[in-house]
C-alpha atoms as a PDB file:
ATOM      1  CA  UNK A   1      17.642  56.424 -59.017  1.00  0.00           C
ATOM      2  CA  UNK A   2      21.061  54.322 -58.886  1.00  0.00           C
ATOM      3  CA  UNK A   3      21.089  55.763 -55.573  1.00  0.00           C
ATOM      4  CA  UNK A   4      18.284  54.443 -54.343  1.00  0.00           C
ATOM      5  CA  UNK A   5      18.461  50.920 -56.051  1.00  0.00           C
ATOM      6  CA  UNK A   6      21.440  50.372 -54.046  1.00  0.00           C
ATOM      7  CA  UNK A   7      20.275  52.422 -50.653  1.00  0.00           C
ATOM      8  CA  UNK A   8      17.287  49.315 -50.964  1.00  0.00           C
ATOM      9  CA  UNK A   9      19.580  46.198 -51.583  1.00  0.00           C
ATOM     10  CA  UNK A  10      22.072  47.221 -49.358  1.00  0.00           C
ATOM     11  CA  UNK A  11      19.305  48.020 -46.363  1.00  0.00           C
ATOM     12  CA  UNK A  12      17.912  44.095 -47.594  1.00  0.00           C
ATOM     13  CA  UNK A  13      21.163  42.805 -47.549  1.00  0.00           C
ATOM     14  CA  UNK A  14      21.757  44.280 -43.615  1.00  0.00           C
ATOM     15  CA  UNK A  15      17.888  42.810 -42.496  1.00  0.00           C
ATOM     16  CA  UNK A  16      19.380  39.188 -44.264  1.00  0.00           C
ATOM     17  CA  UNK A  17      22.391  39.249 -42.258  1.00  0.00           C
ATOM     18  CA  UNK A  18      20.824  40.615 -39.284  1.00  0.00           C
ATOM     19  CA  UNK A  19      17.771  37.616 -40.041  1.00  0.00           C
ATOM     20  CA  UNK A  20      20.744  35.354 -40.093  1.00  0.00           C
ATOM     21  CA  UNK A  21      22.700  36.405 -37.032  1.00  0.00           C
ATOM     22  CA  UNK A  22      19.395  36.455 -35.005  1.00  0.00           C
ATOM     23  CA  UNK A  23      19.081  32.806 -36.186  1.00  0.00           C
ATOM     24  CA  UNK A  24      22.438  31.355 -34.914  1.00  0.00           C
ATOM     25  CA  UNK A  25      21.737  33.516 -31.322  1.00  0.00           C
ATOM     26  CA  UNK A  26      18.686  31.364 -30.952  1.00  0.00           C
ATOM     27  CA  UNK A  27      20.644  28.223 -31.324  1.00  0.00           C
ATOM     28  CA  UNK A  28      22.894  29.023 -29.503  1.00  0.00           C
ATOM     29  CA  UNK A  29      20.971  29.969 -26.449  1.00  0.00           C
ATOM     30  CA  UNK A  30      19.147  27.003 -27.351  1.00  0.00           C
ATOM     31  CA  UNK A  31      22.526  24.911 -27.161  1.00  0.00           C
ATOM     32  CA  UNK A  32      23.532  26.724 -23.682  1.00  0.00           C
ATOM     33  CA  UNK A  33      20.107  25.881 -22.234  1.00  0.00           C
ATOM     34  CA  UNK A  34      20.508  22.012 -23.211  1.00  0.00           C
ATOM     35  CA  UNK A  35      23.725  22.109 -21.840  1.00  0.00           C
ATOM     36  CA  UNK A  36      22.851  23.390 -18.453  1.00  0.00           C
ATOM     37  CA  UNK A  37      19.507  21.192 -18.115  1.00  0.00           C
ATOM     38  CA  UNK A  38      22.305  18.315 -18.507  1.00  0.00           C
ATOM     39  CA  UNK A  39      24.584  19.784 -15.766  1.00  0.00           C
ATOM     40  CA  UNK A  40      22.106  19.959 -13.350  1.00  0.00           C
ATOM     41  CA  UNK A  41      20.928  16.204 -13.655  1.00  0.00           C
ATOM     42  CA  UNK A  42      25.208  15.712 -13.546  1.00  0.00           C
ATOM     43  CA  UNK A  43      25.159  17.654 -10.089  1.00  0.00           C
ATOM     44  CA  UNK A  44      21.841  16.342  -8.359  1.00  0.00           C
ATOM     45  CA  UNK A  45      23.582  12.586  -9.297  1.00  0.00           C
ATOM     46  CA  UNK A  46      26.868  13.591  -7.934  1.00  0.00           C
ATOM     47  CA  UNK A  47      25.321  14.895  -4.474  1.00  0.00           C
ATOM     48  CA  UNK A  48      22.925  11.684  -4.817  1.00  0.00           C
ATOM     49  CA  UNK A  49      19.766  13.351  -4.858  1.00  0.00           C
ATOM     50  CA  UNK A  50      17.874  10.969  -6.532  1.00  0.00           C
ATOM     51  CA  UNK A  51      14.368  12.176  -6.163  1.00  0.00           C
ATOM     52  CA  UNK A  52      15.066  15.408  -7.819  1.00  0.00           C
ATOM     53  CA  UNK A  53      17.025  14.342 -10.076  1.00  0.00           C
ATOM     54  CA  UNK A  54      14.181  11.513 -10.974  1.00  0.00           C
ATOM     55  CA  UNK A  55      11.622  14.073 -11.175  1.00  0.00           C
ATOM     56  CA  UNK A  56      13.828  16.937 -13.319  1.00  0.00           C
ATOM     57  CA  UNK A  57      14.448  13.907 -15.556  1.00  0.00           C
ATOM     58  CA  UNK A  58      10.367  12.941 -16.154  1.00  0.00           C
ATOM     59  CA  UNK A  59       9.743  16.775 -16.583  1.00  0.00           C
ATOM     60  CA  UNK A  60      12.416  17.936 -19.193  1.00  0.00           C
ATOM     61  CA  UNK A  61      11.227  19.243 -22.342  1.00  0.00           C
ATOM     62  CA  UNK A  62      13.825  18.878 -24.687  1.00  0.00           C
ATOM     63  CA  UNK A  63      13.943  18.678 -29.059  1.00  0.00           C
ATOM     64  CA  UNK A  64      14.435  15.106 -30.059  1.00  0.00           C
ATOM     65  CA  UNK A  65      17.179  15.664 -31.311  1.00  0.00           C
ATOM     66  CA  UNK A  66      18.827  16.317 -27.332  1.00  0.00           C
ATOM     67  CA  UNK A  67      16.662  13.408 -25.837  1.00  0.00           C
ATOM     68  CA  UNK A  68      19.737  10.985 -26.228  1.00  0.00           C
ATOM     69  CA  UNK A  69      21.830  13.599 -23.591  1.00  0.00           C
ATOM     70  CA  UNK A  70      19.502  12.575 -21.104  1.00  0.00           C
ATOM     71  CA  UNK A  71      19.266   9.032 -21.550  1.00  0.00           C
ATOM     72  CA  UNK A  72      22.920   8.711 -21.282  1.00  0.00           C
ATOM     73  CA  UNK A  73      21.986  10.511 -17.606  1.00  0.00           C
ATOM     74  CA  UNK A  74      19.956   7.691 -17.127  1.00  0.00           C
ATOM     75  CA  UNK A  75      22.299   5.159 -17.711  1.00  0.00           C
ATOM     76  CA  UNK A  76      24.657   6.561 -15.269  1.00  0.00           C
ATOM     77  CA  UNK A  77      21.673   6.600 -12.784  1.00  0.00           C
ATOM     78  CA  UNK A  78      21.227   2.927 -13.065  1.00  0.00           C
ATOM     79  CA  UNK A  79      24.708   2.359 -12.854  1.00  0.00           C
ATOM     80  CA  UNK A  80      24.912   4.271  -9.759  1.00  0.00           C
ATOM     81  CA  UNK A  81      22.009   2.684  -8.013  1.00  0.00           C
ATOM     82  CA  UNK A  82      23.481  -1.350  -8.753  1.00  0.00           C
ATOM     83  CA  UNK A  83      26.437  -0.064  -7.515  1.00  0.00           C
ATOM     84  CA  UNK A  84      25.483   0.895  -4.777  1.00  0.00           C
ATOM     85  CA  UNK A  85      22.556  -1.552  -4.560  1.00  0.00           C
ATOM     86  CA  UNK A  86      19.834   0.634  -3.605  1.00  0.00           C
ATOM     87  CA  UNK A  87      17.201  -2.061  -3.750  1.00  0.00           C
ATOM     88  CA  UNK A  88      14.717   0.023  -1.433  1.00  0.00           C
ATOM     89  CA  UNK A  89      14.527   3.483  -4.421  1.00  0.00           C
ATOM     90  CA  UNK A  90      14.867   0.748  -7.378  1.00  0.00           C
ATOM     91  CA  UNK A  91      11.936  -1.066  -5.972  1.00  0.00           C
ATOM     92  CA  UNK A  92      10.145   2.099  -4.609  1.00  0.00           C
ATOM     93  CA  UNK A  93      10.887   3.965  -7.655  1.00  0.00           C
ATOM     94  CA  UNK A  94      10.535   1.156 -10.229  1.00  0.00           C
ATOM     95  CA  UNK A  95       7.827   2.305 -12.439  1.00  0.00           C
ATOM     96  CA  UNK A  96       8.807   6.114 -12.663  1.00  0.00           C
ATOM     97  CA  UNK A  97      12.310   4.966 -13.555  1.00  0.00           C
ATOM     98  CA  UNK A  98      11.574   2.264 -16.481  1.00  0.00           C
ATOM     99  CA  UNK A  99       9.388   5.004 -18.039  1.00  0.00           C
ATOM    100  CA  UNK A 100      12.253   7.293 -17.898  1.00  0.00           C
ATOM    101  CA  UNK A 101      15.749   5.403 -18.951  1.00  0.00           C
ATOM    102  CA  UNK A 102      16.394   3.393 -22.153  1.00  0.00           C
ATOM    103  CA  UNK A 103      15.083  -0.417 -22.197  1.00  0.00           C
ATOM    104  CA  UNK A 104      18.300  -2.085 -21.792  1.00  0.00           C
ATOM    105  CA  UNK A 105      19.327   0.099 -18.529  1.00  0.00           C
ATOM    106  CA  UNK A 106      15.634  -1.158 -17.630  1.00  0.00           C
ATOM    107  CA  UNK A 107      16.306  -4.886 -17.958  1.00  0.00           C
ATOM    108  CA  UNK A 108      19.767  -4.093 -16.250  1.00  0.00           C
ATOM    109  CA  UNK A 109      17.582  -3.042 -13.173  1.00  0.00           C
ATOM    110  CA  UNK A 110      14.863  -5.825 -13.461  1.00  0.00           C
ATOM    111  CA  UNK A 111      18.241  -8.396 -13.688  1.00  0.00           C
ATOM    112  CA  UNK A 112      19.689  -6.775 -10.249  1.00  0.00           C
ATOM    113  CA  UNK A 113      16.520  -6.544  -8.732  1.00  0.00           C
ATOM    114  CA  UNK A 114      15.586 -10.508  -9.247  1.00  0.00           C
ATOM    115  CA  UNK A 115      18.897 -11.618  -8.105  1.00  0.00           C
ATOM    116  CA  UNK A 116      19.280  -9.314  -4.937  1.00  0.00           C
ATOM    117  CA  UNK A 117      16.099 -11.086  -4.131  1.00  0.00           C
ATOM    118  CA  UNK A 118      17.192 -14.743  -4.883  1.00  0.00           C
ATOM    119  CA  UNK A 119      19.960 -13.691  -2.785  1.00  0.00           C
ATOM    120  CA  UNK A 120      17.465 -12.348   0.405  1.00  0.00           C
ATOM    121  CA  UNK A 121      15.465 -15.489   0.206  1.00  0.00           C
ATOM    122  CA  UNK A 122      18.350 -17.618   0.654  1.00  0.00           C
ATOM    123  CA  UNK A 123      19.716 -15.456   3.524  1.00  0.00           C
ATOM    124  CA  UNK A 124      16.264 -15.991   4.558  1.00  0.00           C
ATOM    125  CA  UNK A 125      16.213 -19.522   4.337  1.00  0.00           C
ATOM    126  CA  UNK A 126      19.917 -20.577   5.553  1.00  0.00           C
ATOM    127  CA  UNK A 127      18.567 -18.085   9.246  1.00  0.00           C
ATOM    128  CA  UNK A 128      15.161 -20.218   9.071  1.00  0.00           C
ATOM    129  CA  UNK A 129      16.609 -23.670   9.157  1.00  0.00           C
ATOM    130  CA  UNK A 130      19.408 -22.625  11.724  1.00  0.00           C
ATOM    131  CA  UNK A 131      16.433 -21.286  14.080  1.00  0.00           C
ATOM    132  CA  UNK A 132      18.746 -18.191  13.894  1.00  0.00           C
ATOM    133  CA  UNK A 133      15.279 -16.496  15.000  1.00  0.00           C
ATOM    134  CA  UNK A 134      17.266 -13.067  15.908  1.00  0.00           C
ATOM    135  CA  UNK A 135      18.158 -12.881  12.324  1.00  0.00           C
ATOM    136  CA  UNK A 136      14.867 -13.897  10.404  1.00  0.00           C
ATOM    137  CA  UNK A 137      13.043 -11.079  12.923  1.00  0.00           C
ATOM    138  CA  UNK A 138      15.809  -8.628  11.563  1.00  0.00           C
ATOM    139  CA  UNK A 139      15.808  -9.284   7.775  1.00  0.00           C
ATOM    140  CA  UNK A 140      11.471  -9.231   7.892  1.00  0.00           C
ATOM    141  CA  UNK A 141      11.386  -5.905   9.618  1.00  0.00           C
ATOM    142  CA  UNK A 142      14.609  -4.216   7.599  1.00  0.00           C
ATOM    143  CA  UNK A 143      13.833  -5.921   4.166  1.00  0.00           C
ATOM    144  CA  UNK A 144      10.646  -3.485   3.602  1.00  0.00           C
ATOM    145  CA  UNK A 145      10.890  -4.231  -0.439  1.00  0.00           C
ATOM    146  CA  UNK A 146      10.320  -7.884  -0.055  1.00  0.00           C
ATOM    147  CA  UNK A 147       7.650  -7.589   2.794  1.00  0.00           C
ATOM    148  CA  UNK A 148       4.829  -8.913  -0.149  1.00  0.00           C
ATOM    149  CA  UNK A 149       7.205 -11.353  -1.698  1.00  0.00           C
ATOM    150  CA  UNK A 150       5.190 -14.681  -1.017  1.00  0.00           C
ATOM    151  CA  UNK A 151       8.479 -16.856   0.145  1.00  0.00           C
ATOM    152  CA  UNK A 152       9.408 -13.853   2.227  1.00  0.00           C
ATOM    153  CA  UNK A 153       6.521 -14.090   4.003  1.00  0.00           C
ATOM    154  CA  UNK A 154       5.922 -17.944   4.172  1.00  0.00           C
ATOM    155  CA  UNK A 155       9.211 -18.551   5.799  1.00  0.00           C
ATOM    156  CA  UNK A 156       8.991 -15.953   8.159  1.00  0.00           C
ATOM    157  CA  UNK A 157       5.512 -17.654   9.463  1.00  0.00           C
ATOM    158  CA  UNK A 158       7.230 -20.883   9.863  1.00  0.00           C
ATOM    159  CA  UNK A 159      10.305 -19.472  11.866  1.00  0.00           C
ATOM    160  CA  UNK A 160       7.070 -18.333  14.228  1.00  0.00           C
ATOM    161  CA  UNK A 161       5.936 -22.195  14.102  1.00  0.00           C
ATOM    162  CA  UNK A 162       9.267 -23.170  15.205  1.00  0.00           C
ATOM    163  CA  UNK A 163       9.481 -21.093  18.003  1.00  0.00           C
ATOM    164  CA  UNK A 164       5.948 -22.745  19.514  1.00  0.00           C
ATOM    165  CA  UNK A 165       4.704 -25.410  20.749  1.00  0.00           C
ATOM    166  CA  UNK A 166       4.601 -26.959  17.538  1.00  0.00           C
ATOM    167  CA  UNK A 167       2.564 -30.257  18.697  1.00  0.00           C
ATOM    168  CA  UNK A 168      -0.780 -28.341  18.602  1.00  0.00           C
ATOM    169  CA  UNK A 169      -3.351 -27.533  16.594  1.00  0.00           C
ATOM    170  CA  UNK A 170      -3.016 -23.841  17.863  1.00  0.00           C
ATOM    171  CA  UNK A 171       0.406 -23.968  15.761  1.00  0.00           C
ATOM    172  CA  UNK A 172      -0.699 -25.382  12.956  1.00  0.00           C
ATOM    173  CA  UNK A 173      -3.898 -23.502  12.579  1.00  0.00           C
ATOM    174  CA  UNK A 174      -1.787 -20.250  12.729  1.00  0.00           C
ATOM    175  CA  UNK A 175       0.394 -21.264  10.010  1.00  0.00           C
ATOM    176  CA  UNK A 176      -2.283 -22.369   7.916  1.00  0.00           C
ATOM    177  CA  UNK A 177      -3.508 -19.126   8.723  1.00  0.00           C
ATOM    178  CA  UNK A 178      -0.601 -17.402   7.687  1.00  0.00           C
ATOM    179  CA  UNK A 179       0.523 -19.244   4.455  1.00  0.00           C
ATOM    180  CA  UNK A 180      -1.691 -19.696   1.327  1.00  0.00           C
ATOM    181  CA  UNK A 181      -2.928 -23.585   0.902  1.00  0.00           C
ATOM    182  CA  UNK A 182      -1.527 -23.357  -2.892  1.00  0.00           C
ATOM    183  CA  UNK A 183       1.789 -21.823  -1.998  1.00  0.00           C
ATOM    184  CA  UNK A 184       4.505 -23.852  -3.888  1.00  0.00           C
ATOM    185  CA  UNK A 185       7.830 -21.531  -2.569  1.00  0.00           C
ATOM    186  CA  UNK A 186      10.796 -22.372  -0.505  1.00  0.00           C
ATOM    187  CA  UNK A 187      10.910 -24.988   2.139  1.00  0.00           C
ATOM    188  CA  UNK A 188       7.001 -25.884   1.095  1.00  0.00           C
ATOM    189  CA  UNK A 189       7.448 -29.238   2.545  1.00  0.00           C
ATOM    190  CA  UNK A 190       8.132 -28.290   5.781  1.00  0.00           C
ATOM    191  CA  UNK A 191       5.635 -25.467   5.646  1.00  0.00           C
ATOM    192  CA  UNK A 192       3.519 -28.238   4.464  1.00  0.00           C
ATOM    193  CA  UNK A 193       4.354 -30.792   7.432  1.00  0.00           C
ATOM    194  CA  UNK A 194       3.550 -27.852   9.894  1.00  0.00           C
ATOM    195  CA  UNK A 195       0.206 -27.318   8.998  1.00  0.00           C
ATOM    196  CA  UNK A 196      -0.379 -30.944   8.745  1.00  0.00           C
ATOM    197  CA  UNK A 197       1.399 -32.190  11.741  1.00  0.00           C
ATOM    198  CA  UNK A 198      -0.498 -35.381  13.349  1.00  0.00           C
ATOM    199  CA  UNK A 199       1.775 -35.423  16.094  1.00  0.00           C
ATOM    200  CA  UNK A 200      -0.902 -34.264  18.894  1.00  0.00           C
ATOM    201  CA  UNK A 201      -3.970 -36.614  17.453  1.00  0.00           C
ATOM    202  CA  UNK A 202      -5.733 -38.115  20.277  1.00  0.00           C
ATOM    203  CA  UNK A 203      -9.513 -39.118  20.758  1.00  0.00           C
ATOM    204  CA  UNK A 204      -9.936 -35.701  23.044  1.00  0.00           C
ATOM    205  CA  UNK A 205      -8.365 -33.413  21.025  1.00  0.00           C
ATOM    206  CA  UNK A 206      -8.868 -31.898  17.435  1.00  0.00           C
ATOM    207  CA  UNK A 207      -7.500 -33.945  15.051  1.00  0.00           C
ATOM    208  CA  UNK A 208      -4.658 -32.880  12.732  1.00  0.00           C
ATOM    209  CA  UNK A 209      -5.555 -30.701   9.872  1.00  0.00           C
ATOM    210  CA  UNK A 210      -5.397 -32.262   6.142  1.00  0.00           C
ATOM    211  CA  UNK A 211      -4.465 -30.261   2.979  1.00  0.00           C
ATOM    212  CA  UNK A 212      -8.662 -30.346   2.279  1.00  0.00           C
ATOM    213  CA  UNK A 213      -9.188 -28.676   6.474  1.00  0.00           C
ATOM    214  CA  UNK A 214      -6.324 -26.091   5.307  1.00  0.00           C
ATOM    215  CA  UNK A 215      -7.835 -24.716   2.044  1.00  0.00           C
ATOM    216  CA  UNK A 216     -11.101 -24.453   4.198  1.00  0.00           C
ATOM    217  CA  UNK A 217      -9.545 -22.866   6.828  1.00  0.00           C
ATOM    218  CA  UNK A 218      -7.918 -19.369   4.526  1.00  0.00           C
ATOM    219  CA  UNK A 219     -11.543 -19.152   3.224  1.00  0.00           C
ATOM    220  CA  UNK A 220     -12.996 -19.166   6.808  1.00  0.00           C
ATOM    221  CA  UNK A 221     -10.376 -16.639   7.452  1.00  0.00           C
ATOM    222  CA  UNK A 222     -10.839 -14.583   4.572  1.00  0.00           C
ATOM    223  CA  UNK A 223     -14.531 -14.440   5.551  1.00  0.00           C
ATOM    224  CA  UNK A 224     -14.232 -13.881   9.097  1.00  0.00           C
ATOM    225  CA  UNK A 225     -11.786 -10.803   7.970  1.00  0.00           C
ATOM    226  CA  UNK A 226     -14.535  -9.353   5.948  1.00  0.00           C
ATOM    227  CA  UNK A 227     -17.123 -10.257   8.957  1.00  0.00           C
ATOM    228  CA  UNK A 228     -14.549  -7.911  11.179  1.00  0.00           C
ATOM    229  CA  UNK A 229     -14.275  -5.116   8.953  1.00  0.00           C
ATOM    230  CA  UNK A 230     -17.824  -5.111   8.676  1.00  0.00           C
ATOM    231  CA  UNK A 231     -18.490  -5.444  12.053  1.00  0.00           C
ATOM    232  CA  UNK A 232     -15.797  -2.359  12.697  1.00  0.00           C
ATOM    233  CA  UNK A 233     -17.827  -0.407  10.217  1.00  0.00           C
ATOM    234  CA  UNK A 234     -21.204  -1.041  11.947  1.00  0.00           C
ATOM    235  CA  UNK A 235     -19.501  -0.079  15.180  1.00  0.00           C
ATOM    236  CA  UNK A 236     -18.034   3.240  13.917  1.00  0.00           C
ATOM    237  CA  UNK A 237     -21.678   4.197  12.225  1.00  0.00           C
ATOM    238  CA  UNK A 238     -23.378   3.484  15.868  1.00  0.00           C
ATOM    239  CA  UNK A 239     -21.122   5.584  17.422  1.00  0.00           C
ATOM    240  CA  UNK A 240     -21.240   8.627  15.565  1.00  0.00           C
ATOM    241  CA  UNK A 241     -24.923   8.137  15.424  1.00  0.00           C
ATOM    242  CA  UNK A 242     -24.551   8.647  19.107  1.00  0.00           C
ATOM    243  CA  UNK A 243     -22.286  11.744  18.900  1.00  0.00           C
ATOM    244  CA  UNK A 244     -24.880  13.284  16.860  1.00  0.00           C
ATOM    245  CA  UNK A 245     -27.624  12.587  18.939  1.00  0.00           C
ATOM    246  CA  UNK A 246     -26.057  14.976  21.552  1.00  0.00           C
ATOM    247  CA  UNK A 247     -27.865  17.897  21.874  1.00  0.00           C
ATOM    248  CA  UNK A 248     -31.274  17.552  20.184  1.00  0.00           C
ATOM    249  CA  UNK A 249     -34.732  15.840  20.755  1.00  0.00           C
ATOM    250  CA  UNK A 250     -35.575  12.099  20.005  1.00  0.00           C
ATOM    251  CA  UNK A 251     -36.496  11.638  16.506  1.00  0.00           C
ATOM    252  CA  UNK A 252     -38.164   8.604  14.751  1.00  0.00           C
ATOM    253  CA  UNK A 253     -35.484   5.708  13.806  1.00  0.00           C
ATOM    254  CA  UNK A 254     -33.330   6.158  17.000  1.00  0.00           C
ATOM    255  CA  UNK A 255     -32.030   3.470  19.167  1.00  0.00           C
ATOM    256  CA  UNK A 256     -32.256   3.136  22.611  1.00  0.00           C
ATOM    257  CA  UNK A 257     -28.357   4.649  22.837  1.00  0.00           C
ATOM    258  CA  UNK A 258     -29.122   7.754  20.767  1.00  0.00           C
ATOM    259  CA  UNK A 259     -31.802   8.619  22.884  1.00  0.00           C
ATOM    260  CA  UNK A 260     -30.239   8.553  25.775  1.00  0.00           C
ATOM    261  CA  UNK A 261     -27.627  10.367  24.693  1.00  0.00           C
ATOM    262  CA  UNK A 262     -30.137  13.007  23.609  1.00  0.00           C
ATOM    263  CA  UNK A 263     -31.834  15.918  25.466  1.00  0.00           C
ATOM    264  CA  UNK A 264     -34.629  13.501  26.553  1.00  0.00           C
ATOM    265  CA  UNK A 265     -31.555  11.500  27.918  1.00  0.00           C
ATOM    266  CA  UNK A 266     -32.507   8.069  30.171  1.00  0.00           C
ATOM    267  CA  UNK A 267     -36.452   8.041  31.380  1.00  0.00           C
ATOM    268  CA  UNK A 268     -37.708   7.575  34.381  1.00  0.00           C
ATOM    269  CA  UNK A 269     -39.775   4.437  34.212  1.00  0.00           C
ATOM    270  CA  UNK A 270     -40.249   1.550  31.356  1.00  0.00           C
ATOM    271  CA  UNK A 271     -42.648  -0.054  30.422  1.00  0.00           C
ATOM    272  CA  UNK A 272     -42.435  -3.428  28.794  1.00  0.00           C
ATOM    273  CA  UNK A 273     -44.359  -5.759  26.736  1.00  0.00           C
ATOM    274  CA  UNK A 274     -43.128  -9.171  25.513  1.00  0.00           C
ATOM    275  CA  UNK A 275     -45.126 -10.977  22.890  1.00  0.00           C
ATOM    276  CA  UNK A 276     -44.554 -13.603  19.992  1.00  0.00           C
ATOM    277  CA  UNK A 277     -44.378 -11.010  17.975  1.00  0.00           C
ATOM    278  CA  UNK A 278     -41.488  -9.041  19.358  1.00  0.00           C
ATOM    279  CA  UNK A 279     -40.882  -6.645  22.196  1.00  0.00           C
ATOM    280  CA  UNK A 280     -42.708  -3.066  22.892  1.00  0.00           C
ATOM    281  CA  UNK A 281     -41.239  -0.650  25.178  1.00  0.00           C
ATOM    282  CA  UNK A 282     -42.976   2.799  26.581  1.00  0.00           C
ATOM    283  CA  UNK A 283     -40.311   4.933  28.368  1.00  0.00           C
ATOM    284  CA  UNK A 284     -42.167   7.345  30.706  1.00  0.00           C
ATOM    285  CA  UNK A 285     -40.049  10.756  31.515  1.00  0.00           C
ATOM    286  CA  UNK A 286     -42.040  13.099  34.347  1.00  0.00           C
ATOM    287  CA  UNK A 287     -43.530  15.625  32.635  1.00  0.00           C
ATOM    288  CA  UNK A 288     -46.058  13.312  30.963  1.00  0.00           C
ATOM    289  CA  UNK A 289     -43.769  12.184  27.855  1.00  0.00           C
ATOM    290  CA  UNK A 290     -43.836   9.310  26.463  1.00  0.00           C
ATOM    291  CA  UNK A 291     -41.391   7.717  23.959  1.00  0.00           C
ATOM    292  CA  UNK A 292     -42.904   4.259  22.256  1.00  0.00           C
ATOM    293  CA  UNK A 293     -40.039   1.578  20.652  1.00  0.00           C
ATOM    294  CA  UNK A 294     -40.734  -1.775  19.104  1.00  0.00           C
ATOM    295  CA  UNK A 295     -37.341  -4.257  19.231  1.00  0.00           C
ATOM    296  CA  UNK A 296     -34.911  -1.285  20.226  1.00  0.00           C
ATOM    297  CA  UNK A 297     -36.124   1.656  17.166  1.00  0.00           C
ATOM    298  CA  UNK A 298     -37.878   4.429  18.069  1.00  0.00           C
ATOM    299  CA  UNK A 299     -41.377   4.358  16.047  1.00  0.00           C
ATOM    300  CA  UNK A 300     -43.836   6.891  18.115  1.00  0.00           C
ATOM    301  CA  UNK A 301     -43.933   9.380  21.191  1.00  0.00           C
ATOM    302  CA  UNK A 302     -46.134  11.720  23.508  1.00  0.00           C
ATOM    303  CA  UNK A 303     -45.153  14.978  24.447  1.00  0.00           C
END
């Protein structure tokens, strides 16, 4: 029975150890796994891979107790990027990154960013107003990140003015155009005296346009924008109305252009009546059809 007692405590005292051993092998797999995730972000921001190394960064699925490992990653990122000031993947990137480094690497970037900018605009500025027109034409089509920035954009439409005829209203109506009535940027007064230039007033011309004509004028053009797009819509609907007309017989609702393009195609004689009330057509094809349209639509026919 002593036997046995001790057969059973020492077989409990092996599973224990065993339990235990089993225990520290999982941590420290867990530990070389950690450890490896973390060399990998090292290596892919070594070789400057900054995509993948953004993305393995957002996807990592580590205890929060290894979370910290990673942020210090991040911190080296950010580094890496002023350094080298990578303004187009800070800007590009700039959400996916402040949701994935700590706060005060974040408002390192936002600090870099707004002072690379400050730094643009007055590059900008200094080409503008020594009509060093090469230069602005370069920065606006290499500067993608600041392509939306408001002064960007405002002083690159003036360089334009300068390099017109500026006594006209042509000029000033296209930087009115361009720049937003309320726009309180760089170099606004000049912007300002463009658009309201009364250089070329003269009894046969149009006069000058006043601060009141310009805020009219960006909601004409806003509006005649939206006419356009319309109008390209309506276009691209007619056409394919066309295109689908191909190949089958008139049906009730077509225009004159979708019938032709149908099997019917063009007839041989028309027949027109004009009245107050609008006009009636009756296109006669040779074989004693007859296709009826009031104002352009197709509303009977005669076969």
């Amino acid at each position: 029975m002593v036997k046995v007692k001790h057969l059973v405590i020492g077989l409990g005292m092996c599973l224990l150890l065993a339990g235990c051993s089993g225990k520290e092998v999982v941590k420290e797999s867990t530990e070389i796994n950690v450890e490896s995730e973390i060399l990998a972000l090292e290596t892919l921001l070594k070789e400057k891979k900054y995509e993948d190394l953004l993305i393995n960064m957002e996807s990592l699925d580590l205890p929060e107790s290894e979370t910290d490992k990673v942020k210090e990653v991040g911190t080296k990122f950010v580094d890496q990027l002023i350094k080298e000031k990578n303004m187009d993947f800070l800007a590009s990137k700039s959400n996916r990154i402040r949701i994935t480094v700590r706060r005060d690497d974040w408002n390192r970037v936002e600090k870099f960013v707004e002072q690379e900018t400050e730094l643009i605009l007055d590059e900008m500025e200094q080409a503008v107003r020594s009509n060093d027109f090469r230069k602005v034409q370069e920065m606006y089509e290499n500067e993608k990140i600041l392509e939306e920035n408001v002064e960007f954009s405002a002083m690159y439409n003036y360089a334009l003015y300068l390099q017109t005829d500026q006594n006209s209203y042509k000029a000033s109506g296209a930087l009115a155009l361009a720049v937003d009535p309320n726009y309180y940027g760089r170099m606004k007064d000049e912007i300002v005296a463009g658009v309201t230039n009364t250089s070329y007033e003269n009894p046969l011309s149009f006069g000058p346009i006043t601060t009141t004509n310009w805020k009219w004028i960006e909601g004409e053009y806003r509006m005649n924008i939206a006419t356009m797009e319309r109008i390209g819509n309506e276009e691209k609907e007619r056409k394919e109305k066309i295109e689908s007309a191909r190949g089958k017989n008139p049906t009730l609702g077509m225009t004159y252009e979708e019938v032709e393009a149908s099997l019917w195609g063009e007839p041989d004689d028309v027949n027109r009546t004009v009245t107050e009330y609008g006009t009636s057509e009756q296109w006669v094809y040779g074989n004693g059809q007859y296709l009826y349209f009031d104002d352009g639509i197709l509303t009977g026919f005669q076969d």
